[in-house]
C-alpha atoms as a PDB file:
ATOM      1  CA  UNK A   1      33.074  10.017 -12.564  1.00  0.00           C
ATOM      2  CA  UNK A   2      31.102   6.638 -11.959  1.00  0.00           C
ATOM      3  CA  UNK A   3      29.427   4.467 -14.659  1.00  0.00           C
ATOM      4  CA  UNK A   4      26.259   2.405 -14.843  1.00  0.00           C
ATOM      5  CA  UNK A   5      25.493   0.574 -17.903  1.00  0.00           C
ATOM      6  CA  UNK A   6      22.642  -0.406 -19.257  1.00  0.00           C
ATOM      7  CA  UNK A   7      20.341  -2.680 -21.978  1.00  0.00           C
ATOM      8  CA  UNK A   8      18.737  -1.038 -24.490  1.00  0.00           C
ATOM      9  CA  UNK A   9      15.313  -1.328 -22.724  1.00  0.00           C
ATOM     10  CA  UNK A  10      16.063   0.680 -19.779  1.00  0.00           C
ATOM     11  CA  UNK A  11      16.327   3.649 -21.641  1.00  0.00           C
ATOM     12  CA  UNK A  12      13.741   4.666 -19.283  1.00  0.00           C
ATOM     13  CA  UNK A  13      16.115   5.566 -16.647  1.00  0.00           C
ATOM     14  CA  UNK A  14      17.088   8.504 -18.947  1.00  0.00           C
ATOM     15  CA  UNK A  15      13.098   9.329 -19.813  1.00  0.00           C
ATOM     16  CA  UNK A  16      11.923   9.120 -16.244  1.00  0.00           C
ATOM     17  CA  UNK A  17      15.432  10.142 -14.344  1.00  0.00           C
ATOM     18  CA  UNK A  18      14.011   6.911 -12.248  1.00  0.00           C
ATOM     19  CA  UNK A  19      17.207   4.288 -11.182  1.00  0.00           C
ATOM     20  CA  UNK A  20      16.860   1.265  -8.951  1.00  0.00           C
ATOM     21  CA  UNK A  21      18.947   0.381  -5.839  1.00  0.00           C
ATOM     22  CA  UNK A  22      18.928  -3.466  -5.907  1.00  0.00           C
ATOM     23  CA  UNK A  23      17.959  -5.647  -2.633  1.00  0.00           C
ATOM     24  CA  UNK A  24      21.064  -8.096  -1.853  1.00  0.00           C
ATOM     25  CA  UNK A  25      19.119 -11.423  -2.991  1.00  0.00           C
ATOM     26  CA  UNK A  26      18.867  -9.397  -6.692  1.00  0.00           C
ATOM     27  CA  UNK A  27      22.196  -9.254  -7.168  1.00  0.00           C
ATOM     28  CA  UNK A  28      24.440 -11.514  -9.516  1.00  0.00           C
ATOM     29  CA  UNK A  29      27.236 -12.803  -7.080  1.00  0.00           C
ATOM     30  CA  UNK A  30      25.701 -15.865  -4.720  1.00  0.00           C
ATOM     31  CA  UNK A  31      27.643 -14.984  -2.539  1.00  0.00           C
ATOM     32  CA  UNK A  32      25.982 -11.933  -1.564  1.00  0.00           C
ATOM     33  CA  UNK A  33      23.499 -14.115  -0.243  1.00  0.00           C
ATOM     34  CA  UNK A  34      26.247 -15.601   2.392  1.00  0.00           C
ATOM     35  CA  UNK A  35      28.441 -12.917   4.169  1.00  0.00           C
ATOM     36  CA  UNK A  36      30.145 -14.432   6.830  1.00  0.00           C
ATOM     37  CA  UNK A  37      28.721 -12.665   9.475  1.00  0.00           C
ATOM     38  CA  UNK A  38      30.049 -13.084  13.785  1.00  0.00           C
ATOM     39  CA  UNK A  39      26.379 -14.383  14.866  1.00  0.00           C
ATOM     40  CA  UNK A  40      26.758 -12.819  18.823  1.00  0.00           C
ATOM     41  CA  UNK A  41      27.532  -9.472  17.570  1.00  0.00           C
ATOM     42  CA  UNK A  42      25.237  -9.572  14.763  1.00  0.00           C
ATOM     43  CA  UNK A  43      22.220 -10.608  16.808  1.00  0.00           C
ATOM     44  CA  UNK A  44      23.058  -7.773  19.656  1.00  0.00           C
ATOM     45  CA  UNK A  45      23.411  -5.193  16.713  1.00  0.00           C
ATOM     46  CA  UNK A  46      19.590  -5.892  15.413  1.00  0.00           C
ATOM     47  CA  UNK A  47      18.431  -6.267  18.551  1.00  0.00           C
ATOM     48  CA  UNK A  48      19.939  -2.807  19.507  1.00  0.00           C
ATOM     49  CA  UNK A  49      18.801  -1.673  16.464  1.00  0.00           C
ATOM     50  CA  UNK A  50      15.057  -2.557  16.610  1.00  0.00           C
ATOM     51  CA  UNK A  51      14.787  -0.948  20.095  1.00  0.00           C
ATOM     52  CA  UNK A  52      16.206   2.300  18.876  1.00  0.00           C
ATOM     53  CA  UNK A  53      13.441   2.341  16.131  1.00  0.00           C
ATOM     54  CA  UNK A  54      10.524   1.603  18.775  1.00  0.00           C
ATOM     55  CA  UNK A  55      11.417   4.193  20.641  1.00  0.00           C
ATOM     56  CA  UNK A  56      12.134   6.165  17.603  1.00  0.00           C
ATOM     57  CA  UNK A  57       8.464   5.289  16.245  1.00  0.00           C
ATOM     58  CA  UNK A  58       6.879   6.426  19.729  1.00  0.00           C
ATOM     59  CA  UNK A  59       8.236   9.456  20.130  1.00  0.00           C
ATOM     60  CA  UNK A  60       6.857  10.341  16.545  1.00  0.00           C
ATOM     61  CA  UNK A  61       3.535   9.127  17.364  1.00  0.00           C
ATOM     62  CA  UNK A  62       0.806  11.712  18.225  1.00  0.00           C
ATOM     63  CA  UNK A  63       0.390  12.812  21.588  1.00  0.00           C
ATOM     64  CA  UNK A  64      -3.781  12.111  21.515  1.00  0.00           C
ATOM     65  CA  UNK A  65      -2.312   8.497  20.130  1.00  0.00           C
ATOM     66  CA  UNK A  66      -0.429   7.775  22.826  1.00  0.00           C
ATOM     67  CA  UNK A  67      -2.147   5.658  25.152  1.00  0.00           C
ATOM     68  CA  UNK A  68      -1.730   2.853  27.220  1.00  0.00           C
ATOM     69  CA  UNK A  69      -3.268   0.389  24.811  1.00  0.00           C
ATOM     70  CA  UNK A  70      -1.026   1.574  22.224  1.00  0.00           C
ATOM     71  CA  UNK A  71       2.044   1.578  24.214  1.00  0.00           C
ATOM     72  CA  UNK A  72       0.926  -2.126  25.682  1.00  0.00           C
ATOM     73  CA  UNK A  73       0.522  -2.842  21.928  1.00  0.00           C
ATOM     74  CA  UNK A  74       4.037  -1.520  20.828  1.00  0.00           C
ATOM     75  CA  UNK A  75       5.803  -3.241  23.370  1.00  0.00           C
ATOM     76  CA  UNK A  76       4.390  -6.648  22.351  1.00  0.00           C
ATOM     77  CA  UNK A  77       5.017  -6.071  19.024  1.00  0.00           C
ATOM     78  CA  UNK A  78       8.770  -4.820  19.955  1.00  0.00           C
ATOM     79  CA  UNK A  79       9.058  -8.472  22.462  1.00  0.00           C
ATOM     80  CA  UNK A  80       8.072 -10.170  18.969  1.00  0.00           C
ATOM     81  CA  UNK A  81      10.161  -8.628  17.223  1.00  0.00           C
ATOM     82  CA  UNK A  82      13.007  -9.309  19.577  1.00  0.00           C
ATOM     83  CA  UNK A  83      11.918 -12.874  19.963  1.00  0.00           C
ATOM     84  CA  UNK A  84      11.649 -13.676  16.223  1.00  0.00           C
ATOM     85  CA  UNK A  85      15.717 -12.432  15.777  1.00  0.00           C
ATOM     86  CA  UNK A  86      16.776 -14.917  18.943  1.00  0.00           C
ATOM     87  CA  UNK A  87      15.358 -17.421  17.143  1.00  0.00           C
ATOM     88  CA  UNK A  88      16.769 -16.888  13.696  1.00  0.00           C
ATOM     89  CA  UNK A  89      20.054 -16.561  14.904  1.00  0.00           C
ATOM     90  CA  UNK A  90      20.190 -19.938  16.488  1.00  0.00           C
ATOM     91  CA  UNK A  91      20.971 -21.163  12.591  1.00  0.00           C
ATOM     92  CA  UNK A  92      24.217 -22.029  11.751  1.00  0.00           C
ATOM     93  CA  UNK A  93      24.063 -19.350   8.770  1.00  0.00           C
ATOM     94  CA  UNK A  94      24.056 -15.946  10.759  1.00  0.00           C
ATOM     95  CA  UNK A  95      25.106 -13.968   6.695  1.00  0.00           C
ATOM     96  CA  UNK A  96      21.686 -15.278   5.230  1.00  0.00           C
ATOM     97  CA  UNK A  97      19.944 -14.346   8.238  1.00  0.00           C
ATOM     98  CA  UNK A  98      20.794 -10.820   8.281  1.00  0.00           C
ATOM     99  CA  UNK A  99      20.746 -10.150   4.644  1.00  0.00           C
ATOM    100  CA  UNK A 100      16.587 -11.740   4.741  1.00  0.00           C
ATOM    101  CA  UNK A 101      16.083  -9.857   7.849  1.00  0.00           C
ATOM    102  CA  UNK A 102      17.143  -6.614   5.439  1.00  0.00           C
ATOM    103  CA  UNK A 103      15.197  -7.702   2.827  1.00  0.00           C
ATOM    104  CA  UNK A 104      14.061  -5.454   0.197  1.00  0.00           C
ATOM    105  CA  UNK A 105      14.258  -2.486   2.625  1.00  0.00           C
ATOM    106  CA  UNK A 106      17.677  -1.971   1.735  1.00  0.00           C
ATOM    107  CA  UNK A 107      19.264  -1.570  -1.936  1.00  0.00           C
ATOM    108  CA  UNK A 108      22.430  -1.234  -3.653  1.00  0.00           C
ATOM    109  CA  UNK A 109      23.498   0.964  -6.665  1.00  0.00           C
ATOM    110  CA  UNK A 110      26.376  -0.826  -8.329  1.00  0.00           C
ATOM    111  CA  UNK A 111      28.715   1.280 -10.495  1.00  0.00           C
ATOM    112  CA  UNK A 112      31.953   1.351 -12.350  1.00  0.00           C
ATOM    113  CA  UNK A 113      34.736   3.614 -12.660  1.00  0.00           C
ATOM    114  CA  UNK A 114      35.313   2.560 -15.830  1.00  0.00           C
ATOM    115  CA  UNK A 115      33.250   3.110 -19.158  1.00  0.00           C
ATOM    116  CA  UNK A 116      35.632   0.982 -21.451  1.00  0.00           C
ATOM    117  CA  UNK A 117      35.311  -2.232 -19.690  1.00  0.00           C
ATOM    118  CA  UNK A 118      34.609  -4.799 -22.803  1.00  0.00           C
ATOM    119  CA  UNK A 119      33.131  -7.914 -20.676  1.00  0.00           C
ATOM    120  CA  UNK A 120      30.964  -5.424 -18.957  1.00  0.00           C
ATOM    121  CA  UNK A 121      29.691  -4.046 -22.515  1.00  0.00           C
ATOM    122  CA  UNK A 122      28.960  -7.647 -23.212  1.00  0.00           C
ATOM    123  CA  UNK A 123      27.652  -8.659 -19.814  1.00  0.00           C
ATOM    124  CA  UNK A 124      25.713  -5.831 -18.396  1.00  0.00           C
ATOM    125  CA  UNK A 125      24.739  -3.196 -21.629  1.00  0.00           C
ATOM    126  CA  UNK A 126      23.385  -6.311 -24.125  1.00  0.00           C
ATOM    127  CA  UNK A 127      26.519  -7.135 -25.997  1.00  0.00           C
ATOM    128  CA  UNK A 128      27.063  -3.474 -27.182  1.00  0.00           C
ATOM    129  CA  UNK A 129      23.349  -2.663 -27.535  1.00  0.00           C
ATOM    130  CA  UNK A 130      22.785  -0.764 -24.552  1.00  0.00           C
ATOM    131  CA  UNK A 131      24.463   2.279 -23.271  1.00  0.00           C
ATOM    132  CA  UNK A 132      26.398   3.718 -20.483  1.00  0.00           C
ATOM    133  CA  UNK A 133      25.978   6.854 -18.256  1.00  0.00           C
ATOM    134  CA  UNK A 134      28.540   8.966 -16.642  1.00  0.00           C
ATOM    135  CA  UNK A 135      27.642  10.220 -13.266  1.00  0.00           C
ATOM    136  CA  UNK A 136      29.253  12.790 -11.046  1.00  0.00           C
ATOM    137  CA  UNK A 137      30.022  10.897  -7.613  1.00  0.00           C
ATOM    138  CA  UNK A 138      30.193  14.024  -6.236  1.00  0.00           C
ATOM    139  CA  UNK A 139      26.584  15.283  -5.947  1.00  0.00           C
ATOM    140  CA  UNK A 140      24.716  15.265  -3.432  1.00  0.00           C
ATOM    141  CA  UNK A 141      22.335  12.526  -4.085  1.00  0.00           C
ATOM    142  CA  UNK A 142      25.562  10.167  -3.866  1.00  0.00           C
ATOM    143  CA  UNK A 143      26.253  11.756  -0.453  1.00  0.00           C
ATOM    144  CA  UNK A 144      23.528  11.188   1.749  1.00  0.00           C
ATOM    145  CA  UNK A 145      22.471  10.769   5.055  1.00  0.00           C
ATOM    146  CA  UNK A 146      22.188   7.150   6.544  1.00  0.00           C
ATOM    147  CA  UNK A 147      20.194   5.698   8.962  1.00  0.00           C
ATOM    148  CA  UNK A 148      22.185   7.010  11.808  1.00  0.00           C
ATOM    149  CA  UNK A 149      23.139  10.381  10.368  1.00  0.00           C
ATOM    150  CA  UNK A 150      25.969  10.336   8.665  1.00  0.00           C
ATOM    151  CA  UNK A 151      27.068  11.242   6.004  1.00  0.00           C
ATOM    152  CA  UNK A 152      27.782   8.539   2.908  1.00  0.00           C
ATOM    153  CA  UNK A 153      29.936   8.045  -0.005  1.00  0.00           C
ATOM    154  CA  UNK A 154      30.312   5.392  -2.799  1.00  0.00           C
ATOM    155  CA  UNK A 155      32.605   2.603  -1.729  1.00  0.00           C
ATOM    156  CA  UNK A 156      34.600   0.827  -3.585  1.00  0.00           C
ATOM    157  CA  UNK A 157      34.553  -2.901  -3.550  1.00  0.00           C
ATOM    158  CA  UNK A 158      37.661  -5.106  -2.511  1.00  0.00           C
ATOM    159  CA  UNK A 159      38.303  -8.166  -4.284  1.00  0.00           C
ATOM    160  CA  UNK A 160      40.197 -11.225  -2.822  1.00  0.00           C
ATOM    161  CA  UNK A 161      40.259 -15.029  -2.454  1.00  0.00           C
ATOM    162  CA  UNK A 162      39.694 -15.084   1.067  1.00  0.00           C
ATOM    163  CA  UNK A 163      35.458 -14.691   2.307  1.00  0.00           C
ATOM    164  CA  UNK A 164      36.601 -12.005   5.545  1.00  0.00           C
ATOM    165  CA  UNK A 165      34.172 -13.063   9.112  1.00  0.00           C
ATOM    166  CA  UNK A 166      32.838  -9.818   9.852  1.00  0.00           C
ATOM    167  CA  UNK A 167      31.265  -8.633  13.074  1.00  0.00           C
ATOM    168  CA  UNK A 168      29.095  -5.478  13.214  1.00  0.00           C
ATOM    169  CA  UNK A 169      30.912  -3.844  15.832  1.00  0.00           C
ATOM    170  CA  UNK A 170      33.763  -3.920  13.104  1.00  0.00           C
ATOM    171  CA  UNK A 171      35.100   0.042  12.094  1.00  0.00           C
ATOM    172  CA  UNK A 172      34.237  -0.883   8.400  1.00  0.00           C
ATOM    173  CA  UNK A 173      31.389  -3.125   8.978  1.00  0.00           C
ATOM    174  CA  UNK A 174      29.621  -2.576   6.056  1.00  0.00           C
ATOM    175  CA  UNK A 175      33.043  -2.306   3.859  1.00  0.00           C
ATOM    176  CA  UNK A 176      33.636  -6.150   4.512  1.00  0.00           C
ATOM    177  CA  UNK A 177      30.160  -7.041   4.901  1.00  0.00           C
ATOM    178  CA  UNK A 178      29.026  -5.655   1.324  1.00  0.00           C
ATOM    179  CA  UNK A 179      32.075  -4.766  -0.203  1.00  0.00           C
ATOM    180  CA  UNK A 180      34.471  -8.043  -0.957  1.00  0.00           C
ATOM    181  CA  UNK A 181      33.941  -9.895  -3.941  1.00  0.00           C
ATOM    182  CA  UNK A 182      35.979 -12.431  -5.655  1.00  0.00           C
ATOM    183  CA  UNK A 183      39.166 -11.778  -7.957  1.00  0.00           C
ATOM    184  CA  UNK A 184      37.427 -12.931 -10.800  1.00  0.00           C
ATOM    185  CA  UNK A 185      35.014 -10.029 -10.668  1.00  0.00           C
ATOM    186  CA  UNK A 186      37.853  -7.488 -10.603  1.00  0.00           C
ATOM    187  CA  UNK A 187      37.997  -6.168 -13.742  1.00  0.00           C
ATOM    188  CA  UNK A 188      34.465  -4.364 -13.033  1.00  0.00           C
ATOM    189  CA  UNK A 189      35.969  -1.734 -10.849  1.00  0.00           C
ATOM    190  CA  UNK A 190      33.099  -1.811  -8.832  1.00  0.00           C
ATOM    191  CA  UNK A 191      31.770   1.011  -6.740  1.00  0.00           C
ATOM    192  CA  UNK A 192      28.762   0.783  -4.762  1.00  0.00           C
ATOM    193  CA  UNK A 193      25.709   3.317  -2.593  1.00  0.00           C
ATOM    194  CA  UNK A 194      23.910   1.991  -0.415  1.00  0.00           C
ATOM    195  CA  UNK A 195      20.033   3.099   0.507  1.00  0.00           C
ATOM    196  CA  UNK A 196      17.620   2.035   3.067  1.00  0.00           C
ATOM    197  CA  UNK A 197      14.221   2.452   1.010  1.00  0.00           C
ATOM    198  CA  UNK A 198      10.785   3.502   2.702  1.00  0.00           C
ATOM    199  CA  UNK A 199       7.649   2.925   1.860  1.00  0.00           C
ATOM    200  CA  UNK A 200       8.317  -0.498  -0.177  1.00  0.00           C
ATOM    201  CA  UNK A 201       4.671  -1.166  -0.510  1.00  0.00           C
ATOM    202  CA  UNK A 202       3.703   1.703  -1.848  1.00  0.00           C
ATOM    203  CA  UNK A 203       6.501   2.596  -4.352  1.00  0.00           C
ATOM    204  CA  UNK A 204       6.444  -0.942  -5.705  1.00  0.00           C
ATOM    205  CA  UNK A 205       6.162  -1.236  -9.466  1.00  0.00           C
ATOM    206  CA  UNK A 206       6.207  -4.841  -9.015  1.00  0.00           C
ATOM    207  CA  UNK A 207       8.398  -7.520  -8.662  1.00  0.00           C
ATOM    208  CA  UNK A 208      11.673  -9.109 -10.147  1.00  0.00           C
ATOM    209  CA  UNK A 209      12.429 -12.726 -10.785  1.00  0.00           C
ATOM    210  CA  UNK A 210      13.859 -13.464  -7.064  1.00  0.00           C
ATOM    211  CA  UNK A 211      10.361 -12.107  -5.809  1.00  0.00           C
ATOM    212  CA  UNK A 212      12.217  -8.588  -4.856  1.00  0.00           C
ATOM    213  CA  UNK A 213      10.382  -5.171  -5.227  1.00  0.00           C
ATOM    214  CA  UNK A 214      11.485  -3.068  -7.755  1.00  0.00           C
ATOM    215  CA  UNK A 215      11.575   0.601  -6.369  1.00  0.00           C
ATOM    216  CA  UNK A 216      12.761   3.339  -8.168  1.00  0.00           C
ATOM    217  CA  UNK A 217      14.646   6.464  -6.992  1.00  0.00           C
ATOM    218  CA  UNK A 218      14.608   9.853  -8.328  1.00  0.00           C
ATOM    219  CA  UNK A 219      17.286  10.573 -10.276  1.00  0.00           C
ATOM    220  CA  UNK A 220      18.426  14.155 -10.452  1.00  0.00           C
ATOM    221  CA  UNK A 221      19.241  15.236 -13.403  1.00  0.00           C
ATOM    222  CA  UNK A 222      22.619  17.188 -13.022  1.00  0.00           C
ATOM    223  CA  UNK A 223      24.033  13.864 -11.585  1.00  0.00           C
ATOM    224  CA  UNK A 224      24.208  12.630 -15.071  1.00  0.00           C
ATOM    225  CA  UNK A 225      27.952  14.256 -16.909  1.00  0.00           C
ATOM    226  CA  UNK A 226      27.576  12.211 -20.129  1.00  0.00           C
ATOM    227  CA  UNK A 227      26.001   9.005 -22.392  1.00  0.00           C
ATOM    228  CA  UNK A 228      27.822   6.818 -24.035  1.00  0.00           C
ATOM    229  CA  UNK A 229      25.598   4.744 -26.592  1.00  0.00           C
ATOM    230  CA  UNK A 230      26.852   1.499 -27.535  1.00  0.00           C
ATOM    231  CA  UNK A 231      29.038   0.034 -30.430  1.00  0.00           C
ATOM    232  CA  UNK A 232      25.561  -2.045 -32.157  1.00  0.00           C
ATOM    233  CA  UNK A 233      23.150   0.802 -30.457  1.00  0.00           C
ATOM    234  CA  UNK A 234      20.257   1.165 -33.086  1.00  0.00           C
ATOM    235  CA  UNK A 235      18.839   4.210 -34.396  1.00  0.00           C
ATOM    236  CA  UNK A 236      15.841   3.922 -32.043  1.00  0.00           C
ATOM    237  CA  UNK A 237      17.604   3.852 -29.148  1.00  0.00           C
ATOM    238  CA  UNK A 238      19.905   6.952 -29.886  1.00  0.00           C
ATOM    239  CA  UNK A 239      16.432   8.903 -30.893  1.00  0.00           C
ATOM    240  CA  UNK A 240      15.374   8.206 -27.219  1.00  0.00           C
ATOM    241  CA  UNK A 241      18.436   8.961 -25.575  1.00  0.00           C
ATOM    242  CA  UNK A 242      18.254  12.552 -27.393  1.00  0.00           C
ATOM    243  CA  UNK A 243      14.745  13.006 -26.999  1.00  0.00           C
ATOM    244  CA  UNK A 244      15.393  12.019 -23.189  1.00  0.00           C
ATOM    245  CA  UNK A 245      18.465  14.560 -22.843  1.00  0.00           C
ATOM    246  CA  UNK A 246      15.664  17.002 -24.827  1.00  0.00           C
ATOM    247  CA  UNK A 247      12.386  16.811 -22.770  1.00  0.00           C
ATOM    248  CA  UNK A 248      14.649  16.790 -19.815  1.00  0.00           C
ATOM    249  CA  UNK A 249      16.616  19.625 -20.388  1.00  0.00           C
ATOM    250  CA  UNK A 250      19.845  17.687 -19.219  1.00  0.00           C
ATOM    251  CA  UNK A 251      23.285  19.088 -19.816  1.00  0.00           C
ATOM    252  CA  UNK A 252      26.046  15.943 -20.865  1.00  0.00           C
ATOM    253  CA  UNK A 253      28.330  14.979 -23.146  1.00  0.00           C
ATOM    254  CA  UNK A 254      27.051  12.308 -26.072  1.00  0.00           C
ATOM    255  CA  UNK A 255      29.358   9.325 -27.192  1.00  0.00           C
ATOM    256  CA  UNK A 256      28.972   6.854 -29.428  1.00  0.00           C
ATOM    257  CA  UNK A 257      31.301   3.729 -28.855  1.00  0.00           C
ATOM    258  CA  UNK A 258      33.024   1.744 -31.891  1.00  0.00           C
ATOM    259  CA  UNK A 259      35.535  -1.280 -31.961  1.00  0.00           C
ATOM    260  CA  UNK A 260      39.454   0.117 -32.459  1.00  0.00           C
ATOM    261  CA  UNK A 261      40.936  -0.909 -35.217  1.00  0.00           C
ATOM    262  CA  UNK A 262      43.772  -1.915 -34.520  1.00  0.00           C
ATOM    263  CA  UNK A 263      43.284  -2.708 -30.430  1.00  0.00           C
ATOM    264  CA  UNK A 264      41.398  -4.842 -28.146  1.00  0.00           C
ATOM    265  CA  UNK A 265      39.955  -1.725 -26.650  1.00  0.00           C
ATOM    266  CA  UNK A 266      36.690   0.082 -27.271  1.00  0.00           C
ATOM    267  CA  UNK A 267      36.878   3.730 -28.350  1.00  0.00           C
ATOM    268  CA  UNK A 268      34.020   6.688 -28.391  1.00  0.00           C
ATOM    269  CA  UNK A 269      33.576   9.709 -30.287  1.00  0.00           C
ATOM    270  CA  UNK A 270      31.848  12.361 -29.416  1.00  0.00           C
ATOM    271  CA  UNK A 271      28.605  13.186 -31.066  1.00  0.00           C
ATOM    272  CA  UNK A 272      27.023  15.985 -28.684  1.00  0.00           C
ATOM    273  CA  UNK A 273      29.147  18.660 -26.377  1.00  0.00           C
ATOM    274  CA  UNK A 274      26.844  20.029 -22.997  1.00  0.00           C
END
């Protein structure tokens, strides 16, 4: 089981079975911002990259469409393209290159695997106001195909003092490059998916305070196990949660947190079985 928490307000994610996968420059950590990335391999990867998706984008293209003034036109805008990468990668900071090159095209689900965390009840679900879900890592919609075809997981972040100099042609490339944090962020337990979105422009709801799109995914349902509503929850946010778990027929366990008595821990009780 994985864990997102939540404020109080985005009890919509339970009405709408909606949740958003972040763009890097969204998150919390600056460093996300500046991977240390080897600029060489990095370049040759986009480059590589970009040319696979021409070619991918013609052969989709409508036979009546493909003519020479389109094809002249795709291949200027693919020598662009190129042309625009050789130049950004002649700065010194190849991390912040690639992660503005990716943009809001690609987001990040951050999760827990643990629902007691106290800082992260504080920090991340409004100082006990909020709630928590309970999601099973193991559906499908945690498992799916990347850009490339395979298959994907949640992956847990490493923490450590030391910023790791990754290169893309690296086995677990996108481990180091999206999955280190620092030790002081350990006691989150973090687990993260990863999601190249489509259709940004149209899916847009708007935009965040770092000028990001905010794109929500669909949800499904059965991914969610079980609720936990916070230790200074109000009534009006455990009537939505119900009338969420109601109108949307979904099958989870209810908690409501509370302060131990006697421990620095936080402890639930169960107020609804699925």
């Amino acid at each position: 089981m994985l864990y997102k928490y939540f404020g109080p307000e985005r009890v919509d994610v339970m009405r709408s079975l909606s949740i958003r996968f972040s763009p890097l420059l969204s998150l919390n950590d600056p460093f996300e911002c500046l991977p240390l990335v080897e600029a060489r391999s990095a370049k040759e990867m986009l480059i590589s990259e970009v040319i696979r998706d021409f070619e991918e984008l013609w052969e989709k293209t409508d036979e009546d469409e493909k003519t020479d003034d389109n094809w002249v036109l795709l291949e200027k805008t693919r020598e662009n393209t190129i042309a625009n990468i050789e130049n950004k990668f002649k700065a010194s900071n190849t991390g912040s290159e690639v992660v503005a090159m990716l943009g809001d095209n690609f987001g990040i689900l951050s999760l827990s695997r643990t629902e007691k965390n106290i800082l992260m009840w504080s920090h991340y679900a409004a100082e006990g106001r909020g709630f928590v879900i309970g999601l099973d890592e193991n559906h499908p919609f945690f498992h799916q195909k990347d850009a490339r075809g395979r298959i994907t997981k949640p992956l847990p972040v490493v923490y450590t003092t030391v910023r790791s100099t990754v290169s893309p042609r690296d086995a677990r490339f996108y481990e180091k490059f999206l999955c280190e944090k620092a030790l002081e962020w350990a006691d989150e337990e973090e687990e993260r998916v990863f999601r190249f979105l489509e259709n940004i422009e149209t899916r847009s709801i708007g935009k965040d305070q770092y000028g990001q799109s905010i794109v929500l995914t669909h949800l499904p349902k059965e991914t969610i196990q079980s609720v936990f509503l916070g230790y200074r929850a109000d009534t009006d946010l455990m009537d939505s949660v119900f009338q969420a778990i109601e109108q949307n027929e979904i099958e989870c366990d209810v908690y409501r947190a509370r302060i131990c008595d006697n421990e620095y821990r936080i402890v639930f009780d169960q107020l609804l079985r699925a």
